[in-house]
Protein backbone atom coordinates (compact mmCIF):
# COMPACT_ATOMS: atom_id res chain seq x y z
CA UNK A 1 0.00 0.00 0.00
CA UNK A 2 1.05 3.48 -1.00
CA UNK A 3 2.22 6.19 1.56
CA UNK A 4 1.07 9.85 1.83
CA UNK A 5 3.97 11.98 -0.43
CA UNK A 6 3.57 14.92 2.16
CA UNK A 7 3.32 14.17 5.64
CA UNK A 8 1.69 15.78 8.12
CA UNK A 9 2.89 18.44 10.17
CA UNK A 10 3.86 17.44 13.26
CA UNK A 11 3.14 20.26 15.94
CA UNK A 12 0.62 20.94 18.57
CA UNK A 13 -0.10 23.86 17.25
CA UNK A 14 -3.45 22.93 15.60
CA UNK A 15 -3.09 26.08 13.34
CA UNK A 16 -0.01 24.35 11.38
CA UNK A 17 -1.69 20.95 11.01
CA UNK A 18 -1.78 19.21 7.20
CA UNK A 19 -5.05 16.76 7.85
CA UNK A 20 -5.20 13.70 5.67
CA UNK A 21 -6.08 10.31 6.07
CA UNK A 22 -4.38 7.38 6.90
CA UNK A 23 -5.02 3.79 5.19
CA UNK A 24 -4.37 1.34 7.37
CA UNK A 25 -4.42 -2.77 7.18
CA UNK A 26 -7.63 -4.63 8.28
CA UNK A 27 -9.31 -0.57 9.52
CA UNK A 28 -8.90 3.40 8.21
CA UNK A 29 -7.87 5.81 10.86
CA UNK A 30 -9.88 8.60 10.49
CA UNK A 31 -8.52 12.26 9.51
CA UNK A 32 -8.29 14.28 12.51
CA UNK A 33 -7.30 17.66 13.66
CA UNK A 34 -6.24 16.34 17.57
CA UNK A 35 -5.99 12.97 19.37
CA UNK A 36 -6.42 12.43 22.74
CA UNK A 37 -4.63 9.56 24.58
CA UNK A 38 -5.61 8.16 28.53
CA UNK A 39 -2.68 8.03 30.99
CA UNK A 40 -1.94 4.29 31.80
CA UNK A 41 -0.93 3.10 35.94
CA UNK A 42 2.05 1.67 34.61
CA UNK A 43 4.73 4.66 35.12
CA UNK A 44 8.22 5.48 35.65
CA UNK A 45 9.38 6.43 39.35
CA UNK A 46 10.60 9.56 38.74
CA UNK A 47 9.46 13.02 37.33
CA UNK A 48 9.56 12.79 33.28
CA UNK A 49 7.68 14.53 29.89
CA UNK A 50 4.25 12.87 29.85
CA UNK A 51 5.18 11.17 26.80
CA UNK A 52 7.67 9.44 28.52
CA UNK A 53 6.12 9.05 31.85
CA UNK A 54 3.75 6.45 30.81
CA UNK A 55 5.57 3.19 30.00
CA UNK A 56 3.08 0.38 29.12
CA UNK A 57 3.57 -1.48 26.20
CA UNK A 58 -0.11 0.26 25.23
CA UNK A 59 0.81 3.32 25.79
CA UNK A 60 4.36 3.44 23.71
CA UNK A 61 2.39 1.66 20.88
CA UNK A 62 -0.30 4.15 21.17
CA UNK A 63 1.75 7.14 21.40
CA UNK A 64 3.48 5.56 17.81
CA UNK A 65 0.61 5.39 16.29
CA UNK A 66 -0.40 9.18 16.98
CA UNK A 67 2.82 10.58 16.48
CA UNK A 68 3.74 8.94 12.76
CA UNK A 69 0.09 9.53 12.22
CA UNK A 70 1.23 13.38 13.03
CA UNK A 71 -2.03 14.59 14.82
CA UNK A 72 -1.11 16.76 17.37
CA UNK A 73 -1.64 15.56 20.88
CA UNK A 74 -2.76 15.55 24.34
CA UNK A 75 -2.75 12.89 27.25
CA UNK A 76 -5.87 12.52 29.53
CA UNK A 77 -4.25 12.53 33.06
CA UNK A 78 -6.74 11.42 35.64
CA UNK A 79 -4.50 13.36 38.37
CA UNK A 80 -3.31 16.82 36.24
CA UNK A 81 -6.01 16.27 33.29
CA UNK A 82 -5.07 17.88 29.76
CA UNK A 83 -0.99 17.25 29.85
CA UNK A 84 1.06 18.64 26.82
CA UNK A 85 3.25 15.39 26.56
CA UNK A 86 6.64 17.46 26.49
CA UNK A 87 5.56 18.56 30.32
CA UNK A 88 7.44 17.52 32.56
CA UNK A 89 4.99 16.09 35.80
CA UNK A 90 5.32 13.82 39.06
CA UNK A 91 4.39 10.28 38.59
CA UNK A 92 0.95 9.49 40.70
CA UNK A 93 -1.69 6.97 41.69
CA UNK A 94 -5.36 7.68 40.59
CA UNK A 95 -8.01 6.56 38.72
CA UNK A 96 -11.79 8.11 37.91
CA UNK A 97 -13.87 6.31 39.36
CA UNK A 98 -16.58 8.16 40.94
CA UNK A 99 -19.29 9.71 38.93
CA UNK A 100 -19.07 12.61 40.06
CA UNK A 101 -14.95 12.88 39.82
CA UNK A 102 -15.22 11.72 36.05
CA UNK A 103 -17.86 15.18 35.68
CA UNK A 104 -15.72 17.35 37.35
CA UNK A 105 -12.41 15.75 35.54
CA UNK A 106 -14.57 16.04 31.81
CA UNK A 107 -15.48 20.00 32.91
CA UNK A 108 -11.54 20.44 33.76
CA UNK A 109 -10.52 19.41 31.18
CA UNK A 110 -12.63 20.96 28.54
CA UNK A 111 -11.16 24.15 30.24
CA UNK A 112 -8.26 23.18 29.09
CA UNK A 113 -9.40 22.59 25.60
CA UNK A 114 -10.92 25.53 25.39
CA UNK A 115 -8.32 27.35 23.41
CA UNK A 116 -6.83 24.41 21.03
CA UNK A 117 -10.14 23.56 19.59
CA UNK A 118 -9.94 26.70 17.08
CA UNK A 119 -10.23 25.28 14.11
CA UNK A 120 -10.97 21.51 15.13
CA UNK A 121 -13.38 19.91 13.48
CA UNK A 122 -12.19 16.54 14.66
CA UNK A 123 -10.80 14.60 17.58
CA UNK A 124 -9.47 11.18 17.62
CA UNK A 125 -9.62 9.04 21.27
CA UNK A 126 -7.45 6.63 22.56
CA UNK A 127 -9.20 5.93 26.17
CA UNK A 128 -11.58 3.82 28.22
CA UNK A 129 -15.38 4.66 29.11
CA UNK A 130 -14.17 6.66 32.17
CA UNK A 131 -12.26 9.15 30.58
CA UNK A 132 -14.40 9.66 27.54
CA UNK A 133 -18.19 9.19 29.21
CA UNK A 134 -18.78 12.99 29.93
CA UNK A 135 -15.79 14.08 27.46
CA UNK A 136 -17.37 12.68 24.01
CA UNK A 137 -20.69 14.75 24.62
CA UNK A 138 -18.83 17.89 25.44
CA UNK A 139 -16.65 17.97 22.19
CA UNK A 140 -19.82 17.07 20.24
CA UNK A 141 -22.00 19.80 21.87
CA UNK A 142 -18.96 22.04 20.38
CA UNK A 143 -19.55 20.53 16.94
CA UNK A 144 -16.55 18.00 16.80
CA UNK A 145 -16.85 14.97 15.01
CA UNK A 146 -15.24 12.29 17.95
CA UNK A 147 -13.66 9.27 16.58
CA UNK A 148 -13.31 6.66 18.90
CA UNK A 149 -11.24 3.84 16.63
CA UNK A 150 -10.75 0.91 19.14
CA UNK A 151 -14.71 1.30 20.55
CA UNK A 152 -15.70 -1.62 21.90
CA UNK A 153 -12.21 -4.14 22.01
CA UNK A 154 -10.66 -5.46 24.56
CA UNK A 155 -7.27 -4.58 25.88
CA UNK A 156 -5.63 -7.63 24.49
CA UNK A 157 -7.56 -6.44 21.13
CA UNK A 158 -6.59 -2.86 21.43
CA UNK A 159 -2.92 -3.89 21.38
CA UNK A 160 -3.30 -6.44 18.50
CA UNK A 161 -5.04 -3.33 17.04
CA UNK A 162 -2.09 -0.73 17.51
CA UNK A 163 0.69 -3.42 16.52
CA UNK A 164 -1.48 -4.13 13.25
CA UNK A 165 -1.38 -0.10 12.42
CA UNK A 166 2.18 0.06 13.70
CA UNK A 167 3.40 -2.64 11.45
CA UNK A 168 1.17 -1.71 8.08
CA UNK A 169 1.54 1.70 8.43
CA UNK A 170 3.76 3.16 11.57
CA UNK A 171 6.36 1.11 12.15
CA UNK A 172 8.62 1.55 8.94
CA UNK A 173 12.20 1.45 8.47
CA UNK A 174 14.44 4.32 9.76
CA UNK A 175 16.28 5.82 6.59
CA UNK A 176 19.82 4.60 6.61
CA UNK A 177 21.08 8.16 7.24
CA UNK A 178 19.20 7.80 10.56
CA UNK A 179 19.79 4.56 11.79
CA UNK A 180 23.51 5.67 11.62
CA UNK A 181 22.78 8.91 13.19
CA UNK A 182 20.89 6.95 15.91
CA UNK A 183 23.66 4.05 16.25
CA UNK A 184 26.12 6.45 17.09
CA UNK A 185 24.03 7.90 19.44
CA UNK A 186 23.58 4.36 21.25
CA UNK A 187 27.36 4.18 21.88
CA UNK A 188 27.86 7.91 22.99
CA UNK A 189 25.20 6.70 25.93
CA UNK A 190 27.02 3.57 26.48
CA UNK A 191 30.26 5.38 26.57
CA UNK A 192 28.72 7.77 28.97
CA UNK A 193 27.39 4.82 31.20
CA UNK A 194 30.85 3.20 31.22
CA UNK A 195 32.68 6.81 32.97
CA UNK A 196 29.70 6.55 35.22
CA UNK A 197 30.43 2.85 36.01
CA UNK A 198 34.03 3.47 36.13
CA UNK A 199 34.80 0.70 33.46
CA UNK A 200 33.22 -2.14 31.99
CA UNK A 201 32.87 -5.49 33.86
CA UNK A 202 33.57 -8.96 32.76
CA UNK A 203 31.16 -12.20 34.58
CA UNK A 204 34.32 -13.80 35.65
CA UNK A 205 35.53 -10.76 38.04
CA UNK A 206 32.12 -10.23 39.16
CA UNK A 207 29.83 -11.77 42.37
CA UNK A 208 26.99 -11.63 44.07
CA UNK A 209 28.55 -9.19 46.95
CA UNK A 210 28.52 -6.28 43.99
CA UNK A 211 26.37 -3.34 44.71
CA UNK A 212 24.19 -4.40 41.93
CA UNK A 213 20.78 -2.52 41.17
CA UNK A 214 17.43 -4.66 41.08
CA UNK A 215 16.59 -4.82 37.99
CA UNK A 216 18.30 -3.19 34.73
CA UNK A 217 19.51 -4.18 31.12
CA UNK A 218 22.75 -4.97 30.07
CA UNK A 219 24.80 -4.93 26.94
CA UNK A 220 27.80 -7.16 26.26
CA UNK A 221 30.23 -6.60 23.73
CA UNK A 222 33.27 -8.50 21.90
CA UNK A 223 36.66 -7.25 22.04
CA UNK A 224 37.41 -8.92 18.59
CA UNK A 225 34.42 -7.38 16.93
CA UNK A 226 35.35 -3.66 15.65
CA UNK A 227 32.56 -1.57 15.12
CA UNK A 228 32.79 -0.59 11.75
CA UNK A 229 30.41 2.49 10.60
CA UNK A 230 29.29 4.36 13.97
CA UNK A 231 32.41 4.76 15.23
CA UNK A 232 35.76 2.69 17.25
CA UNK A 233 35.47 0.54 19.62
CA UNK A 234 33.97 -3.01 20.54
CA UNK A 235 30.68 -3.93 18.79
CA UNK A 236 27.64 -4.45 21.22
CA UNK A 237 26.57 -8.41 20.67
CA UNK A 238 23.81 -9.49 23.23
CA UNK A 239 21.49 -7.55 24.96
CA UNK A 240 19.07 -8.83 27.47
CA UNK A 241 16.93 -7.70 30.47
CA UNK A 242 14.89 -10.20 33.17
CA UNK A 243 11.44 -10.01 34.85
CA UNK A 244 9.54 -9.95 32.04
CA UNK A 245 6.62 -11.59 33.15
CA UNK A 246 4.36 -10.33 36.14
CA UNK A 247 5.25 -12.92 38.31
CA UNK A 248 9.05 -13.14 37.77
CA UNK A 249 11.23 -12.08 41.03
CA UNK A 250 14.59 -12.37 39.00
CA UNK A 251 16.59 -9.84 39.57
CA UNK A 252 19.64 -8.46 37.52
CA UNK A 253 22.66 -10.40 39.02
CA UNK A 254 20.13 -13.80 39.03
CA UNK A 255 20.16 -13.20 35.59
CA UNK A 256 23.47 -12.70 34.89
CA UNK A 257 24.74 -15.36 37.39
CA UNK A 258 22.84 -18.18 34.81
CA UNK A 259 24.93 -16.56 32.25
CA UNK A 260 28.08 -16.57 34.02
CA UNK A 261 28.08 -20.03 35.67
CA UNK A 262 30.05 -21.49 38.37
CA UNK A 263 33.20 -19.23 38.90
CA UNK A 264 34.79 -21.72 41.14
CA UNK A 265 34.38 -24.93 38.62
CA UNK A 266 33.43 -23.53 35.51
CA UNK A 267 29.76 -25.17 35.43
CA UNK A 268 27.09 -24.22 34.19
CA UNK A 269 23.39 -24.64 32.90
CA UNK A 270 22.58 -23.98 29.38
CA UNK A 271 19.09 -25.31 29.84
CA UNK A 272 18.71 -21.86 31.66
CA UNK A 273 20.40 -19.34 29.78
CA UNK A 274 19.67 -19.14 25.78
CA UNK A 275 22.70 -17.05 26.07
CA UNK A 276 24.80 -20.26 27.08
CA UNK A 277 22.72 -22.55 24.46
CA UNK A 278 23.68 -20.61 21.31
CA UNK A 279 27.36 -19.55 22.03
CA UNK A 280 27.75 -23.58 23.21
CA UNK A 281 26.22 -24.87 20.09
CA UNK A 282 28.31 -21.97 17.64
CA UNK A 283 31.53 -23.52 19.57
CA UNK A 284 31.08 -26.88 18.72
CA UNK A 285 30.37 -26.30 15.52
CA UNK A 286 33.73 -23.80 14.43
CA UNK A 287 35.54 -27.07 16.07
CA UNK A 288 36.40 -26.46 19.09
CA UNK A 289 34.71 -29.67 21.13
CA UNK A 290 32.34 -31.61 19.49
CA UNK A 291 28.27 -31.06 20.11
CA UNK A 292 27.28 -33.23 22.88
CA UNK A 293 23.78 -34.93 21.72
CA UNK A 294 21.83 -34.40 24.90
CA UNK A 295 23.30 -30.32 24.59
CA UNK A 296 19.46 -28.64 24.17
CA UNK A 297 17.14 -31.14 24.89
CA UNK A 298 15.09 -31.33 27.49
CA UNK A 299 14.19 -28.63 30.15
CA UNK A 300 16.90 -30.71 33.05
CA UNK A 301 19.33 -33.66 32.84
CA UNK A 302 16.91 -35.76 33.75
CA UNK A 303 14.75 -34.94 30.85
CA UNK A 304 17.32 -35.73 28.64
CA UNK A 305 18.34 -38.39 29.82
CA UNK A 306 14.64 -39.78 30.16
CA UNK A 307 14.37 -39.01 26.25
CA UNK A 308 17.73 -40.44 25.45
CA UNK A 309 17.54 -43.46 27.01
CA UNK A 310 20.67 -42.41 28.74
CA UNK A 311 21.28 -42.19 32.87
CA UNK A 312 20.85 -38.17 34.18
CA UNK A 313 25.22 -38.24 35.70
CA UNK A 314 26.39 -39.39 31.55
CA UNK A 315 24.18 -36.36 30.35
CA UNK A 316 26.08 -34.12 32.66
CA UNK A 317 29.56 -35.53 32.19
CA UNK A 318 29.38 -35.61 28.15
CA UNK A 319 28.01 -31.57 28.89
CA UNK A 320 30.75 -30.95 31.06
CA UNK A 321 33.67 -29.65 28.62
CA UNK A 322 31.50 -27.53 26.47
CA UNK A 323 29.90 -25.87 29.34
CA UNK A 324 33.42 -24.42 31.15
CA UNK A 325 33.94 -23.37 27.58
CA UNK A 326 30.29 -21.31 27.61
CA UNK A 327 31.81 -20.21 30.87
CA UNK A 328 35.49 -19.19 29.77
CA UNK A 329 33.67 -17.63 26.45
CA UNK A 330 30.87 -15.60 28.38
CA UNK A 331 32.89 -14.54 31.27
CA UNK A 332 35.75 -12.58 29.54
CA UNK A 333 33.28 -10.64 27.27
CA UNK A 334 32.92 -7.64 28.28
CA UNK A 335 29.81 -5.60 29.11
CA UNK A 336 27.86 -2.74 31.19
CA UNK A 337 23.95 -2.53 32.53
CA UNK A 338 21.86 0.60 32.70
CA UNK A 339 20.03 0.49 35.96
CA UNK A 340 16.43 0.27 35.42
CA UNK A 341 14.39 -0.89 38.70
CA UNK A 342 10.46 -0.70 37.14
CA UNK A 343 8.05 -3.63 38.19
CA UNK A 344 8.13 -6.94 36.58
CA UNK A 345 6.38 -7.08 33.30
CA UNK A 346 6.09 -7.32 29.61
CA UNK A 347 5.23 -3.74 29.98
CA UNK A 348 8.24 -2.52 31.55
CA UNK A 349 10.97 -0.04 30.45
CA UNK A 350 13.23 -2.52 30.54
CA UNK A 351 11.94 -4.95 27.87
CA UNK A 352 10.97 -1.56 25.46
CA UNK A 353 14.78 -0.59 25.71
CA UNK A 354 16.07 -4.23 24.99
CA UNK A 355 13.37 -4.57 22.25
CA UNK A 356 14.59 -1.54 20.24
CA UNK A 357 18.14 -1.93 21.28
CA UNK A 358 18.06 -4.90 20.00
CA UNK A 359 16.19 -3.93 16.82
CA UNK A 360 18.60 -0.74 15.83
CA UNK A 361 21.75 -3.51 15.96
CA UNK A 362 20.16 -6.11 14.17
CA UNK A 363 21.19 -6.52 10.83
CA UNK A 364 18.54 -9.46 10.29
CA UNK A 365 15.84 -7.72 7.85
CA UNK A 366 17.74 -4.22 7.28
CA UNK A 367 20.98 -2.99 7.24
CA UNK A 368 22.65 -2.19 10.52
CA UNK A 369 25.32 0.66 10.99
CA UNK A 370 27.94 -1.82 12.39
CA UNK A 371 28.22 -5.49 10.31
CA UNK A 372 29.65 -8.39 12.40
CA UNK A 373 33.05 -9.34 10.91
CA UNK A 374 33.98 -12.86 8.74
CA UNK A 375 35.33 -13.91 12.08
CA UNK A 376 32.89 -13.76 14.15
CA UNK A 377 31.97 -16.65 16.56
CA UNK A 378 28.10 -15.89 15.44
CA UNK A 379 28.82 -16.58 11.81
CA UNK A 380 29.11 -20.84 13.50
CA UNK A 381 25.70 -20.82 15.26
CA UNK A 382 22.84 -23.11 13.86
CA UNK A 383 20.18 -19.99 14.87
CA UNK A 384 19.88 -18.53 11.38
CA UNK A 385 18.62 -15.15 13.53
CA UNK A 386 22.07 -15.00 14.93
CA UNK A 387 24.03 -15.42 11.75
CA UNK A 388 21.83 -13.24 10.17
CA UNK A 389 21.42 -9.87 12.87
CA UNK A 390 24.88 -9.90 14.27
CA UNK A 391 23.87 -10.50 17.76
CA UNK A 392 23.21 -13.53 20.48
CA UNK A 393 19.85 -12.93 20.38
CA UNK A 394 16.99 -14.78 19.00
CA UNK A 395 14.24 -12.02 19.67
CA UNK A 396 12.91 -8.72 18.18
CA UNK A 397 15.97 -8.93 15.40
CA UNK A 398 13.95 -8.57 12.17
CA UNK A 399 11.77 -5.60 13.98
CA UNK A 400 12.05 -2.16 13.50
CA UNK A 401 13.07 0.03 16.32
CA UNK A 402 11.09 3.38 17.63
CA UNK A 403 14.40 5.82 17.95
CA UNK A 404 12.42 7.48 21.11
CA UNK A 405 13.95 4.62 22.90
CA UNK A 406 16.99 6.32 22.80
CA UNK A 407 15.59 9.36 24.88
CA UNK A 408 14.66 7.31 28.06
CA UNK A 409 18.23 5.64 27.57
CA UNK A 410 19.48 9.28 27.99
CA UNK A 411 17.36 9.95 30.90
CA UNK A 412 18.30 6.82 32.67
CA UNK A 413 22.36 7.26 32.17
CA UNK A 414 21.93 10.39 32.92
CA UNK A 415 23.89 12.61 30.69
């Protein structure tokens, strides 16, 4: 499908808007002069723009949507009401509940309206019942056509929903130009993290007694792999986060203790680290031990053995070797983590950094700044998204990457 040749202005200045429609897969959003988006509970800690403050997985796809859509915009705050999302507020607990609040809240924030609906004819509504109950009536008593495109769906909907406009007509490749542009930008915050961290770290140096934060994400690089386009230095290789699920209680060292393994004998567990899995499986094959047939299968030992026909202590023993090699391998790469202590959840900051992260290096389905060299341990693996993206990772490698990502790295490093 076709794309607009002139895009829309993208202001809030509803004066300096260009209003056309946008064709999207499987629905049309409608042409619209505003678009007004509900806050969400899940939040950062600390005081940030609204458009940054809000960090569900919703709300980032959402505020995608709007902003290649290039309607100017507006979050529904059930604490501060009408927030311009470049102002800076206090993150909160509330919700509208009452009857009577949600009245009071619609009159508020009308108020607020009040002088950017010149010249709107229509608004676009990303929010629940609560928000929009005594909201929709008001804008239509002033003559504006409301638009309400995910009516009726359920949350789990209204995601597949935003993804489905995100990836037909949103979510499109950064020019190469840009990607560069925001590549080098990656590694001027990593370089910035390292001062601040007073070095980088290798697994086999490190323990449990470290100061380590809760939760955070962390990049590891490879000494032998020379970044070739974005600047000098070691190439980034894996990154990875934890507690991505509601339930998880992982925390950051947890995670990178499975990676690690035993720094006393050199053991470790494959079966819980995909990190250990791939690199173990790309050393075999180069030649360096050969591929143990239990290494994989099986969520324990025991499993293996049980499908092997093979007793659990010769499943461990014929693992042995290749696992203090995942060990050696992993624990004298070296690599940083950007403290990031949100809740558990897929809906965390954490996992939207890695995602992107991970998306910008990839050189899976476009072409990344940096290239991994002929060398390259990767180039061995049997996981065609690892040969292909550069990276020890399996996940998010042929997606494209939303560059805002970039500005809560910057807020989190702290430049």
């Amino acid at each position: 499908m076709g794309r607009e040749t002139e895009r829309p202005a993208r202001s809030n200045d509803p004066g300096s808007r260009v209003v056309q429609p946008h064709q999207v897969y499987g629905d049309t959003l409608p042409a619209a002069d505003l678009c007004l988006v509900s806050c969400v509970k899940t939040k950062l800690r600390e005081r940030a723009p609204g458009k940054e403050l809000y960090v569900s997985n919703w709300f980032c796809k959402a505020r995608a949507v709007i902003e290649a859509a290039g309607w100017p915009w507006y979050i529904l705050s059930a604490k501060y009401g009408l927030v311009d999302p470049d102002a800076v507020i206090e993150p909160y607990e509330k919700t509208l509940n009452a009857k009577s609040e949600q009245i009071e809240w619609s009159r508020k924030v009308m108020g607020a309206l009040d002088s950017r609906l010149v010249d709107v004819d229509s608004v676009v509504i990303f929010a629940g019942e609560k928000y929009r109950k005594f909201l929709e009536p008001a804008l239509r008593k002033r003559g504006i056509a409301v638009h309400v495109p995910m009516k009726g769906l359920k949350s789990g909907e209204q995601l597949a929903r935003l993804i489905e406009w995100m990836d037909r007509s949103v979510n499109v490749p950064r020019a190469p130009e840009e990607r560069i542009a925001d590549t080098v930008r990656f590694y001027e915050l990593l370089a910035c993290l390292e001062r601040r961290m007073g070095g980088v770290r290798t697994l086999a140096a490190c323990d449990g007694h470290m100061d380590w934060p809760r939760r955070g994400v962390y990049f590891f690089f490879e000494e032998e792999e020379e970044r070739s386009v974005s600047g000098s230095g070691p190439r980034v290789v894996r990154i990875g986060t934890h507690a991505l699920t509601a339930a998880s209680r992982t925390s950051l060292w947890n995670r990178l203790s499975q990676h690690r393994g035993s720094a006393r004998t050199g053991a470790g567990n494959h079966r819980g680290s995909i990190f250990r899995l791939i690199i173990g499986a790309a050393l075999a094959r180069r030649g360096n031990c050969p591929l143990p047939p239990t290494w994989g299968i099986g969520r324990d030992p025991g499993a293996a053995a049980r499908k092997l026909d093979m007793d659990r202590a010769s499943v461990r023993s014929g693992e042995a070797d290749l696992e203090r090699r995942v060990s050696a391998y992993i624990g004298r790469m070296p690599f940083l983590w950007l403290n990031v202590d949100d809740g558990p959840g897929p809906d965390s900051q954490r996992g939207l950094i890695e995602r992107h992260a991970i998306a910008l290096l990839s050189h899976a389905r476009t072409p990344a700044a940096d290239v991994p060299s002929s060398r390259w341990l990767g180039t061995f693996s049997d996981w065609e998204r690892v040969r292909t993206s550069g990276l020890w990772n399996n996940n998010h490698v042929e997606e494209n990457y939303d560059a805002s990502f970039l500005d809560a790295m910057e807020r989190l490093v702290g430049t």
